[in-house]
PDB file of N, CA and C in Angstrom:
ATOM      1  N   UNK A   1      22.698  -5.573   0.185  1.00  0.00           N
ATOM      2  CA  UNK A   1      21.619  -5.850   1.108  1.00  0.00           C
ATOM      3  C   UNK A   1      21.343  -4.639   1.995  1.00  0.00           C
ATOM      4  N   UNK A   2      22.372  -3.685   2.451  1.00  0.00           N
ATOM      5  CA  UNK A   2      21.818  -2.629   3.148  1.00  0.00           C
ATOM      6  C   UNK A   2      21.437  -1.838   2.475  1.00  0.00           C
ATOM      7  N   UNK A   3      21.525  -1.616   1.074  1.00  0.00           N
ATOM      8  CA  UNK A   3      21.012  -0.346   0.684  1.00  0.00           C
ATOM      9  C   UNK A   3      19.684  -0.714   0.067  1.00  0.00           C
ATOM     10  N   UNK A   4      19.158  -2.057  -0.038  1.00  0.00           N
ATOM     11  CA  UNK A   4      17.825  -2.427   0.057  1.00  0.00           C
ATOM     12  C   UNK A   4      16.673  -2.054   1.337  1.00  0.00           C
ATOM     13  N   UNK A   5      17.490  -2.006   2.480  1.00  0.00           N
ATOM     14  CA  UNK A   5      17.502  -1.488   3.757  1.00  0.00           C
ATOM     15  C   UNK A   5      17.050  -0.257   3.771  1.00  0.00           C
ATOM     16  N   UNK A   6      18.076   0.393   3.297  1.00  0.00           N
ATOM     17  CA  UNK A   6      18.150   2.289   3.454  1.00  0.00           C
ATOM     18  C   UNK A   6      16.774   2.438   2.645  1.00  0.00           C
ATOM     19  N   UNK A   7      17.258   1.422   1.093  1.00  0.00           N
ATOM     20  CA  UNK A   7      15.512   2.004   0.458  1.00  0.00           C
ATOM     21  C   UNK A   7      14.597   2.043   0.698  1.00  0.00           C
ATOM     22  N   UNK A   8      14.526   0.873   1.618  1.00  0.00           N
ATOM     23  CA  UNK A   8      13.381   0.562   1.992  1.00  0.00           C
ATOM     24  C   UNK A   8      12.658   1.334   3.058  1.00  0.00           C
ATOM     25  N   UNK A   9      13.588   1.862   4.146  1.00  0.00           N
ATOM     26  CA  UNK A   9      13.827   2.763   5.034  1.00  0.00           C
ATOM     27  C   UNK A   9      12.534   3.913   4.493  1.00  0.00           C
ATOM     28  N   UNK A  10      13.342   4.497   3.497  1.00  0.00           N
ATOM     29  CA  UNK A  10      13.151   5.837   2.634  1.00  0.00           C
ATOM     30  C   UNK A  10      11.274   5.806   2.097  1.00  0.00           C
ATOM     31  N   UNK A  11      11.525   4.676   1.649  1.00  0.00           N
ATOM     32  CA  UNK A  11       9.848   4.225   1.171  1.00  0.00           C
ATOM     33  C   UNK A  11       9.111   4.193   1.946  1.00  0.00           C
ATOM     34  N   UNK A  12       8.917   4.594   3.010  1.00  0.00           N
ATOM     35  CA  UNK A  12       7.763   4.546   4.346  1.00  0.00           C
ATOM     36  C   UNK A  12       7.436   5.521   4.129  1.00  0.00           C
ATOM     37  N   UNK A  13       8.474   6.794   3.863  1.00  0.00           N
ATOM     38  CA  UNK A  13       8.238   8.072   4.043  1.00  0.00           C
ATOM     39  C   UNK A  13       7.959   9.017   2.730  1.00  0.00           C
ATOM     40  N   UNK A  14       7.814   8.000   1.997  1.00  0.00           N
ATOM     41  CA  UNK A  14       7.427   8.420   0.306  1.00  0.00           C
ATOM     42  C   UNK A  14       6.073   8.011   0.212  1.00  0.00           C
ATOM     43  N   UNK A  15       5.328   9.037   0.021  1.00  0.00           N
ATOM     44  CA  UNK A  15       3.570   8.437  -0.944  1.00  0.00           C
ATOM     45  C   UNK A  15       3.744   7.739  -1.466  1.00  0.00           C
ATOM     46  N   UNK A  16       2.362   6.611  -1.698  1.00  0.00           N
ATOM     47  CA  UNK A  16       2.152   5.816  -2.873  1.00  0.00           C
ATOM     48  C   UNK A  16       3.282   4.648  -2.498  1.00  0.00           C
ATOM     49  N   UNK A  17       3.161   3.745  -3.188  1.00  0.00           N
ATOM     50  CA  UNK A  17       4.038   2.606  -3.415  1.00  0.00           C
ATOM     51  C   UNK A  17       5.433   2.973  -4.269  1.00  0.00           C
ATOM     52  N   UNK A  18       6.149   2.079  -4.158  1.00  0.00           N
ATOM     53  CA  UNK A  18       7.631   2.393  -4.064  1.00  0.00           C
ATOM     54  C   UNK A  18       8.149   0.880  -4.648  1.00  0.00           C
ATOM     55  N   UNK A  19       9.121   0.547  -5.625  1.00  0.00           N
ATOM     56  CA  UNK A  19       9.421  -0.541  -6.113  1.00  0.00           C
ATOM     57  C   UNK A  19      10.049  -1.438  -4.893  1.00  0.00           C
ATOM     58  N   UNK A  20      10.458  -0.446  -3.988  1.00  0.00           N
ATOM     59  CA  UNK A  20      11.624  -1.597  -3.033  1.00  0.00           C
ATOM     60  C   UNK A  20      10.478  -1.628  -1.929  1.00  0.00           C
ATOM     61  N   UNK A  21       9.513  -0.949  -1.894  1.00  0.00           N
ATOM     62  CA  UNK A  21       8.403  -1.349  -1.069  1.00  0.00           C
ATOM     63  C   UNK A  21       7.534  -2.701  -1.577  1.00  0.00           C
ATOM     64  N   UNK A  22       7.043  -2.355  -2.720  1.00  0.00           N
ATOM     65  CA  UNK A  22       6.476  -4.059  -3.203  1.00  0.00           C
ATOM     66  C   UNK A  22       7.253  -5.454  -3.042  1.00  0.00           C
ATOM     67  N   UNK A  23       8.451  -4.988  -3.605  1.00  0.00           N
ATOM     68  CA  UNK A  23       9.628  -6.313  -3.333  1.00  0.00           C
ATOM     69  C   UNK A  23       9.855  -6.552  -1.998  1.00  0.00           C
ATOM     70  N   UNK A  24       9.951  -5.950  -0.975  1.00  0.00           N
ATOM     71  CA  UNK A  24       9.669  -5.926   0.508  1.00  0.00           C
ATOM     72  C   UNK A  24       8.418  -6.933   0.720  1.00  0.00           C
ATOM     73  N   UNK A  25       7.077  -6.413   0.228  1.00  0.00           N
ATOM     74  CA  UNK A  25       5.803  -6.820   0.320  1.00  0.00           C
ATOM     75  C   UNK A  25       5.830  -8.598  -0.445  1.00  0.00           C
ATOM     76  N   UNK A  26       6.151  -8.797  -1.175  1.00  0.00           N
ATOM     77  CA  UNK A  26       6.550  -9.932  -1.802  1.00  0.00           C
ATOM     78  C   UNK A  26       7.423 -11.119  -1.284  1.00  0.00           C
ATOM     79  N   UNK A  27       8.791 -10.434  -0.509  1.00  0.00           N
ATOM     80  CA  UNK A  27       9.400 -11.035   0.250  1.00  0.00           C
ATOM     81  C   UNK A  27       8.825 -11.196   1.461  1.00  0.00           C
ATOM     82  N   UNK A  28       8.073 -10.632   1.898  1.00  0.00           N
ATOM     83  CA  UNK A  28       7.446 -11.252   3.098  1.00  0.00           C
ATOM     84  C   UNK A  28       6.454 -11.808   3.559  1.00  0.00           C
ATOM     85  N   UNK A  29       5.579 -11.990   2.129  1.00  0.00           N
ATOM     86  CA  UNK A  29       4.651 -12.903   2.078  1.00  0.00           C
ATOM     87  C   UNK A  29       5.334 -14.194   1.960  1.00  0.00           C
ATOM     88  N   UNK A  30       6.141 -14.484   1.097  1.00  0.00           N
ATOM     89  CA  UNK A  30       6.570 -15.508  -0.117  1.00  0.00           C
ATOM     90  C   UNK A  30       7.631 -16.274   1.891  1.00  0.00           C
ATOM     91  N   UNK A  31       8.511 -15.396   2.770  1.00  0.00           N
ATOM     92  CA  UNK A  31       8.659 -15.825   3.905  1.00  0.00           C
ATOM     93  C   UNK A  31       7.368 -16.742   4.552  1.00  0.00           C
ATOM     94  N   UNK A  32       6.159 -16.071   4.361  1.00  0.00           N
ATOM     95  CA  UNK A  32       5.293 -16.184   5.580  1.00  0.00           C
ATOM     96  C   UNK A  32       4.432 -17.711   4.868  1.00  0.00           C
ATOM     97  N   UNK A  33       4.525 -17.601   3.121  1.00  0.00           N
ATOM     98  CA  UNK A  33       3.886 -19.221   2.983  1.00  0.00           C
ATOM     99  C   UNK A  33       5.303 -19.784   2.994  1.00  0.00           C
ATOM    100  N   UNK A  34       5.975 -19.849   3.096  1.00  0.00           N
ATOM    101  CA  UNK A  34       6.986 -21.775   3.185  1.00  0.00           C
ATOM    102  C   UNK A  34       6.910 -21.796   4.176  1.00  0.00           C
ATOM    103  N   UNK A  35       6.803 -20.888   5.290  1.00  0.00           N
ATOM    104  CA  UNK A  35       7.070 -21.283   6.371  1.00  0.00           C
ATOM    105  C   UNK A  35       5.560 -21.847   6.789  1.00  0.00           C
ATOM    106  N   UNK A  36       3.884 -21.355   6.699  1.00  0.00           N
ATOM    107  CA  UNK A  36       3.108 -22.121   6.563  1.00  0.00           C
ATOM    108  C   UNK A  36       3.017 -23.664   6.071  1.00  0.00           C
ATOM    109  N   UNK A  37       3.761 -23.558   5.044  1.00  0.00           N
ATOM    110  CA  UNK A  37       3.917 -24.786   4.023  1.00  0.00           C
ATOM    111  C   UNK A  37       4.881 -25.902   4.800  1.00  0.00           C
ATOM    112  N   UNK A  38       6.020 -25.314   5.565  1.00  0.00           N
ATOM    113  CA  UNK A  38       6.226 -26.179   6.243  1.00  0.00           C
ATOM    114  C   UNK A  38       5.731 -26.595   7.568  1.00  0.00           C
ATOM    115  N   UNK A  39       5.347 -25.692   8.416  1.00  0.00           N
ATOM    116  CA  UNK A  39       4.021 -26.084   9.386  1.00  0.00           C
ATOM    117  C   UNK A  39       3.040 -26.948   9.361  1.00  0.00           C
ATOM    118  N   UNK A  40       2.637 -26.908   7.955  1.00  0.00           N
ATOM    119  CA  UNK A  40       1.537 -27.929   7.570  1.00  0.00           C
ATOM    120  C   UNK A  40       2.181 -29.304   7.275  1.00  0.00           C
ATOM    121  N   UNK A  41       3.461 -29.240   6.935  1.00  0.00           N
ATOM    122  CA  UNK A  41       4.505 -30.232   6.594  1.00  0.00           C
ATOM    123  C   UNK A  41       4.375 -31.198   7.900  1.00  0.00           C
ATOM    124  N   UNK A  42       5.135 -30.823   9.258  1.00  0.00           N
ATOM    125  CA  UNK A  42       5.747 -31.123   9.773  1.00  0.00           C
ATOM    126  C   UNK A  42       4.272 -31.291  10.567  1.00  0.00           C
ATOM    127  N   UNK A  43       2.943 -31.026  11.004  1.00  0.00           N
ATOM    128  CA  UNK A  43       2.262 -31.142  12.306  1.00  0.00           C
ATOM    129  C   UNK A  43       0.836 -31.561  11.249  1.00  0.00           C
ATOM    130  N   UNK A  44       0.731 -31.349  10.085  1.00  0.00           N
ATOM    131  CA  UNK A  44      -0.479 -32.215   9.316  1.00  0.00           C
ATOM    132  C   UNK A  44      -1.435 -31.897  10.296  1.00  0.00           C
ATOM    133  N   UNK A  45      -1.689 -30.565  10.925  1.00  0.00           N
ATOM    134  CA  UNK A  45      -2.953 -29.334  11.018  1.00  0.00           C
ATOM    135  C   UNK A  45      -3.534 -28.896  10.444  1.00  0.00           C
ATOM    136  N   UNK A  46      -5.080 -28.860  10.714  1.00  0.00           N
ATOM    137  CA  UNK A  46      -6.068 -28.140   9.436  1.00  0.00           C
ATOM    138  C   UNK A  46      -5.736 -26.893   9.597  1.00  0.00           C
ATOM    139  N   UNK A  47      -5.340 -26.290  10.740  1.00  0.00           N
ATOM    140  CA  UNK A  47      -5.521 -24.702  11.005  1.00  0.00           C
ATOM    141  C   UNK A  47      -4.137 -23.871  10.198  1.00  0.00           C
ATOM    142  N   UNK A  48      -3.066 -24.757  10.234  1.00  0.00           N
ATOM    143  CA  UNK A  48      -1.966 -24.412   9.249  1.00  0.00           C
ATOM    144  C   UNK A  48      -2.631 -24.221   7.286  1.00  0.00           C
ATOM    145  N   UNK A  49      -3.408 -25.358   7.301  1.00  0.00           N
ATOM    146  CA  UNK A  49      -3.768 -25.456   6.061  1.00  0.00           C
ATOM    147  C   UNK A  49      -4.553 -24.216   5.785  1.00  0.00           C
ATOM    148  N   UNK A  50      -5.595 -23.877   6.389  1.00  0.00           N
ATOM    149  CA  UNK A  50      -6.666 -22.635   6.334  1.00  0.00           C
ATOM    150  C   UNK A  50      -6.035 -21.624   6.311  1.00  0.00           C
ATOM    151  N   UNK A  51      -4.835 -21.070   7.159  1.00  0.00           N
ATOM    152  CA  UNK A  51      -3.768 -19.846   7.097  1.00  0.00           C
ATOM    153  C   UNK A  51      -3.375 -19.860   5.868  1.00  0.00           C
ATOM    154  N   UNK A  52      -2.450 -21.008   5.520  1.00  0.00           N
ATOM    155  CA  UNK A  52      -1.822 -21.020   3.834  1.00  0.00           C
ATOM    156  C   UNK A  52      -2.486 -20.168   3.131  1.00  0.00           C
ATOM    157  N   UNK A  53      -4.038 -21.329   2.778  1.00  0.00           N
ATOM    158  CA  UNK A  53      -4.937 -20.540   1.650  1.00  0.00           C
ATOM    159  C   UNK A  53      -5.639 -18.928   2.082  1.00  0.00           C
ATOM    160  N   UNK A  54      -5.754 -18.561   3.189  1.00  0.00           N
ATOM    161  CA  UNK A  54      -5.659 -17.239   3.724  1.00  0.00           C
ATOM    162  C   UNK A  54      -4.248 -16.317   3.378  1.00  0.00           C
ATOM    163  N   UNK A  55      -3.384 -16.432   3.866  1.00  0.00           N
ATOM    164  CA  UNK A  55      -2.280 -15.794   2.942  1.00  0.00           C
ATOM    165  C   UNK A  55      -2.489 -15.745   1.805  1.00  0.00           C
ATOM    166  N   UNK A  56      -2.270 -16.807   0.934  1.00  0.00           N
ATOM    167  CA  UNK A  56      -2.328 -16.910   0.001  1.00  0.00           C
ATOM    168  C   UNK A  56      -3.218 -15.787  -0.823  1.00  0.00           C
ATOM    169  N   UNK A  57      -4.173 -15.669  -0.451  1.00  0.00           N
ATOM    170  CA  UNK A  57      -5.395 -14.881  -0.985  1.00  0.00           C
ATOM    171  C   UNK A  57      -5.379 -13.538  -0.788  1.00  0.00           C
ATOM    172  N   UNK A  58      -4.783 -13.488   0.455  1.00  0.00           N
ATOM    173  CA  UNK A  58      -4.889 -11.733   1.098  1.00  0.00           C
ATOM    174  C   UNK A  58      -3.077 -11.544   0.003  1.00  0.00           C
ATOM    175  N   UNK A  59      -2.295 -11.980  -0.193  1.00  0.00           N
ATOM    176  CA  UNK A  59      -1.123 -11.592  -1.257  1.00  0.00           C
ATOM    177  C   UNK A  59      -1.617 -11.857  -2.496  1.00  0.00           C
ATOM    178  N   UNK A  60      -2.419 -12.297  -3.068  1.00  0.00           N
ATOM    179  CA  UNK A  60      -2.979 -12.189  -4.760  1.00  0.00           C
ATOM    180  C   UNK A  60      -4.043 -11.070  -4.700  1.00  0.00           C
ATOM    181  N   UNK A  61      -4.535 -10.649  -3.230  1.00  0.00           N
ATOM    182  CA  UNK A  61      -5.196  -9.509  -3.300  1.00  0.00           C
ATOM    183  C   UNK A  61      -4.426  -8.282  -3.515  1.00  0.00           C
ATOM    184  N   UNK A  62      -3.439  -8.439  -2.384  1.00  0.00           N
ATOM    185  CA  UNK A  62      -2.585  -7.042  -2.651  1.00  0.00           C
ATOM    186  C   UNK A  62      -1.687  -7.014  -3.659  1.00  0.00           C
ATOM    187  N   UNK A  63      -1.147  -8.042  -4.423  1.00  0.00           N
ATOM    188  CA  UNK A  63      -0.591  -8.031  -5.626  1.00  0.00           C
ATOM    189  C   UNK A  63      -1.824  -7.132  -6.641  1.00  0.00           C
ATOM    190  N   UNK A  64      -2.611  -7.710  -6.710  1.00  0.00           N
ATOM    191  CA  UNK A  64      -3.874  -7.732  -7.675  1.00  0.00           C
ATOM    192  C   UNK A  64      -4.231  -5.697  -7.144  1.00  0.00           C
ATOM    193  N   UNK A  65      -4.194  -5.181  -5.986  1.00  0.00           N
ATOM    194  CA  UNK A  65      -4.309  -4.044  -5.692  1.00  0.00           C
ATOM    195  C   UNK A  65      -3.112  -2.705  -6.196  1.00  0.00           C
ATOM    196  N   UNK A  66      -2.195  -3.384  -6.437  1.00  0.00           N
ATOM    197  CA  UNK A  66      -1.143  -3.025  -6.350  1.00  0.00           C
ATOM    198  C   UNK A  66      -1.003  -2.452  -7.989  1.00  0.00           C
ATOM    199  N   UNK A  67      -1.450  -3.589  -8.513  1.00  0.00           N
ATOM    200  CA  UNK A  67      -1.668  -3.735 -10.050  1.00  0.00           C
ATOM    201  C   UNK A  67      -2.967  -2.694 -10.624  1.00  0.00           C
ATOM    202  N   UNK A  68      -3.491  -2.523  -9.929  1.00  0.00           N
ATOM    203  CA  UNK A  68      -4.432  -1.666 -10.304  1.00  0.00           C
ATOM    204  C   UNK A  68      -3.864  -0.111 -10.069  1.00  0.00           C
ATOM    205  N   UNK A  69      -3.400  -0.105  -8.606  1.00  0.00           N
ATOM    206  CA  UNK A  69      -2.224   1.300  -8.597  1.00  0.00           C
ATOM    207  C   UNK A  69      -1.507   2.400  -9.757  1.00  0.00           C
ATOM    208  N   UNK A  70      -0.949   1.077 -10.452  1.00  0.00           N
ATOM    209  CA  UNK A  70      -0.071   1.502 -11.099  1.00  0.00           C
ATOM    210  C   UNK A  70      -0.560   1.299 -12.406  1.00  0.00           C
ATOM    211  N   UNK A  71      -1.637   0.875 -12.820  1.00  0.00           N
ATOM    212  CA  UNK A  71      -2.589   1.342 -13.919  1.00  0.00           C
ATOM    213  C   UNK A  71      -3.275   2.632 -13.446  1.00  0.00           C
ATOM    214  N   UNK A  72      -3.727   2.834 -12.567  1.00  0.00           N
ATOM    215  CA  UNK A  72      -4.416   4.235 -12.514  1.00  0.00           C
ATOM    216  C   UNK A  72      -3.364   5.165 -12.567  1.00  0.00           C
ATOM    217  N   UNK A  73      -2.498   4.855 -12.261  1.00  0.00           N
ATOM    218  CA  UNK A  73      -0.866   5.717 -12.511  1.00  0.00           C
ATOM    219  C   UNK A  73      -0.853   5.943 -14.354  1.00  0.00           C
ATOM    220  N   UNK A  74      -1.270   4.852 -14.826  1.00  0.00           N
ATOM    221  CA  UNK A  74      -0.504   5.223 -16.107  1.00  0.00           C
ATOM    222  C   UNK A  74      -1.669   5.988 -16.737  1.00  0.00           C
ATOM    223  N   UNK A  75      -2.714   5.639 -16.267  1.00  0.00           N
ATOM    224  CA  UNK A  75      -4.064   6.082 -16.678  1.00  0.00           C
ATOM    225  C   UNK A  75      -4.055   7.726 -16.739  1.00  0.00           C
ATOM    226  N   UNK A  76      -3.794   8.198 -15.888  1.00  0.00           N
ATOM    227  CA  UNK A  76      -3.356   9.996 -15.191  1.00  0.00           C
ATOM    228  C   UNK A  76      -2.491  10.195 -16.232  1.00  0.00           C
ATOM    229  N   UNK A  77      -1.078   9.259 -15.890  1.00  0.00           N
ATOM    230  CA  UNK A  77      -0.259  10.104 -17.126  1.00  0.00           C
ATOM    231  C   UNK A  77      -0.376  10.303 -18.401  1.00  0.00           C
ATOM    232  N   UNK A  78      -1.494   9.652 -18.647  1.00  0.00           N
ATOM    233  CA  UNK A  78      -1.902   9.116 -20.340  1.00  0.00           C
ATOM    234  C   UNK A  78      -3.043  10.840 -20.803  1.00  0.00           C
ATOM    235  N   UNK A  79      -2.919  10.954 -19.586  1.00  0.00           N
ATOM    236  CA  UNK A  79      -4.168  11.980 -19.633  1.00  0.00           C
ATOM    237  C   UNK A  79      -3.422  13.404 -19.243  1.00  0.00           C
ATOM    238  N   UNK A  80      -2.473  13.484 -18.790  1.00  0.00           N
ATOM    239  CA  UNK A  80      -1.682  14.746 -18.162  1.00  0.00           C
ATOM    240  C   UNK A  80      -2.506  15.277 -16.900  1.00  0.00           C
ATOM    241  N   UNK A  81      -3.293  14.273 -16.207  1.00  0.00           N
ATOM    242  CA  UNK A  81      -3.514  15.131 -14.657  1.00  0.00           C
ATOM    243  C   UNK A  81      -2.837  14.189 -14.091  1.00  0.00           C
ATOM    244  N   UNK A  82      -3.044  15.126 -12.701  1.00  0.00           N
ATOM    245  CA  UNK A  82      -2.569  14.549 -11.565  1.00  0.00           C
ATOM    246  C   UNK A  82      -2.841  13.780 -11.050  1.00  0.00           C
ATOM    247  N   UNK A  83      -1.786  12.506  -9.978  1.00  0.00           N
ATOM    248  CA  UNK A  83      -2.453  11.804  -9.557  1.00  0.00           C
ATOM    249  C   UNK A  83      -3.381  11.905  -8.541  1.00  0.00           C
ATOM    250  N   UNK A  84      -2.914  12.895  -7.585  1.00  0.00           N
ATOM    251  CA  UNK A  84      -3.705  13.419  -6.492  1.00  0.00           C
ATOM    252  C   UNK A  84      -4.692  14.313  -6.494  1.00  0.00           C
ATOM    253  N   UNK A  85      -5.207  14.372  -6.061  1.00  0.00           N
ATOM    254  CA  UNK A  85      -6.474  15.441  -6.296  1.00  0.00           C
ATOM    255  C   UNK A  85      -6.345  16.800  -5.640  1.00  0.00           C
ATOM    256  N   UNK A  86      -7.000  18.074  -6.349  1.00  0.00           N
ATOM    257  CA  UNK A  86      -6.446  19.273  -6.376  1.00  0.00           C
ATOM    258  C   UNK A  86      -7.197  19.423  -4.603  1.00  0.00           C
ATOM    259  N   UNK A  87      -6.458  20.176  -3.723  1.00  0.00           N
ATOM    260  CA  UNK A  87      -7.190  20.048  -2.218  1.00  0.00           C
ATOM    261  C   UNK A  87      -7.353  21.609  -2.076  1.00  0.00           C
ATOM    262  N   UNK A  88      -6.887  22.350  -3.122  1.00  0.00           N
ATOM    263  CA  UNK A  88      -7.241  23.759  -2.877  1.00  0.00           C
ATOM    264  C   UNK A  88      -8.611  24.256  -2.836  1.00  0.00           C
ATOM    265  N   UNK A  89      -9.619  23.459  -3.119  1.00  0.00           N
ATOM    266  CA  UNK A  89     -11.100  23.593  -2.417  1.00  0.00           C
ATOM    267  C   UNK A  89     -11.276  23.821  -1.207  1.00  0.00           C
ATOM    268  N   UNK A  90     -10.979  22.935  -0.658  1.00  0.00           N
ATOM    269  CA  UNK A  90     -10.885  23.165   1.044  1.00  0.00           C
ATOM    270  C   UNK A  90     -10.755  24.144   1.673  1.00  0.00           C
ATOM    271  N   UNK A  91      -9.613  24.680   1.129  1.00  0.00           N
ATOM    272  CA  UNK A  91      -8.526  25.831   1.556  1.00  0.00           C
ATOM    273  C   UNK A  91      -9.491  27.045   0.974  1.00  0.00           C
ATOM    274  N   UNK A  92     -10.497  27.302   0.428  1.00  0.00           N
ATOM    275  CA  UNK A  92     -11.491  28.317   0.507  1.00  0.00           C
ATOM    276  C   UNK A  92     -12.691  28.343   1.342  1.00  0.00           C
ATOM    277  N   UNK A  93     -12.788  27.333   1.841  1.00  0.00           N
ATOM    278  CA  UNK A  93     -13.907  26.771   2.560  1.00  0.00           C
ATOM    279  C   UNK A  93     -13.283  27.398   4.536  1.00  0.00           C
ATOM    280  N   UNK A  94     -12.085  27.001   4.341  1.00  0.00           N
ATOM    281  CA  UNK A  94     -11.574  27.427   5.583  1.00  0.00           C
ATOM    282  C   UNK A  94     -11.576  28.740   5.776  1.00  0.00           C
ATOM    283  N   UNK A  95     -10.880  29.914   4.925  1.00  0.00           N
ATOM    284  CA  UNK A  95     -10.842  31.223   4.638  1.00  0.00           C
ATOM    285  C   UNK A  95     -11.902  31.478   5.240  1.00  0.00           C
ATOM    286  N   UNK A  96     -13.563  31.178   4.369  1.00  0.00           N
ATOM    287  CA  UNK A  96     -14.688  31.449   4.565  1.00  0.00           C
ATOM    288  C   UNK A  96     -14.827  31.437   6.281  1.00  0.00           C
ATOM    289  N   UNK A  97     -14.657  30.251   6.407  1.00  0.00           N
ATOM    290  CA  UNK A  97     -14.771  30.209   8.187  1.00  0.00           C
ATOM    291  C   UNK A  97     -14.437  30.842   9.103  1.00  0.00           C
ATOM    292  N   UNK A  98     -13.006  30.885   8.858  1.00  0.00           N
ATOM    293  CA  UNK A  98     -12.453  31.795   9.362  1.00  0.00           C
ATOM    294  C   UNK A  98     -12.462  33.476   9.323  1.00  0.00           C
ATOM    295  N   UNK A  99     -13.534  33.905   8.513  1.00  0.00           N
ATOM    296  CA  UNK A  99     -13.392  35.038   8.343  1.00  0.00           C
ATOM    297  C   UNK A  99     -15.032  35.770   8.632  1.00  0.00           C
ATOM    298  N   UNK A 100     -16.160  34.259   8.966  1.00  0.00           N
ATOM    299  CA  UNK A 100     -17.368  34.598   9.854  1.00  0.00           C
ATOM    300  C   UNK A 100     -17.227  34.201  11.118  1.00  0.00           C
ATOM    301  N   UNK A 101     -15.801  33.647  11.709  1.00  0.00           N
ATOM    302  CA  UNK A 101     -15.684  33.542  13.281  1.00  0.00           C
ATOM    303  C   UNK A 101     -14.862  35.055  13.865  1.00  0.00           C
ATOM    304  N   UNK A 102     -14.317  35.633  12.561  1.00  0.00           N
ATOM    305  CA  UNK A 102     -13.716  36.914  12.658  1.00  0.00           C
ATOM    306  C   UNK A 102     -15.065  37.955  13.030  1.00  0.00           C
ATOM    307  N   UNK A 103     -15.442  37.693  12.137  1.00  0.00           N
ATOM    308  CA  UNK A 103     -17.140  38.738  12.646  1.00  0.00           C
ATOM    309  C   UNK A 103     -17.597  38.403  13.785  1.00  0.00           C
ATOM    310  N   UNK A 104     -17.844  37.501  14.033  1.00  0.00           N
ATOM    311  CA  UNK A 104     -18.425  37.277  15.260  1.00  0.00           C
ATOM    312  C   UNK A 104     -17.579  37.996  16.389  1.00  0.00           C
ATOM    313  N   UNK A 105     -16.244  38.091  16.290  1.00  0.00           N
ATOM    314  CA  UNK A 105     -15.268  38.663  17.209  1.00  0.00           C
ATOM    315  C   UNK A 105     -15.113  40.117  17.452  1.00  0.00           C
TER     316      UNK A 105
END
């Protein structure tokens, strides 16, 4: 259990999604409906009921997002680029700038 911890720890600070990050994400939905489920149990509230199916939906979304992730993952590797996009454009664009605020000086 702690080194689910540590991983999990570690995965904040890693790009992209992370296996002990989803299982994190999973476990704390899958916490957040029983415990809805029993709310609605115990006080037979519409507003418990409306949360449920709200959870519910916003975690088949991010499941469902998640799933797409890691198809565009395989998609890249299927292809040999990268997943990220090349940012060394920029980095000429700045040069440029920097080198007509130099004139001006």
């Amino acid at each position: 259990m702690a080194s689910f911890f540590g991983e999990l720890w570690e995965s904040i600070f890693t790009p992209g999604t992370t296996p002990t990050l989803v299982k994190a994400t999973h476990y704390s939905f899958a916490a957040l409906i029983v415990t809805l489920v029993v709310l609605c149990a115990v006080t037979f509230n519409k507003h418990f009921f409306f949360l449920t199916i709200i959870a519910l939906c916003l975690w088949g979304a991010i499941t469902w997002f998640i799933g797409e992730l890691e198809a565009m993952k395989a998609e890249m590797a299927k292809q040999n680029k990268p997943v990220v996009e090349d940012v060394t454009e920029g980095e000429e664009l700045l040069d440029d700038k920097t080198a007509d605020e130099k004139k001006e000086d």
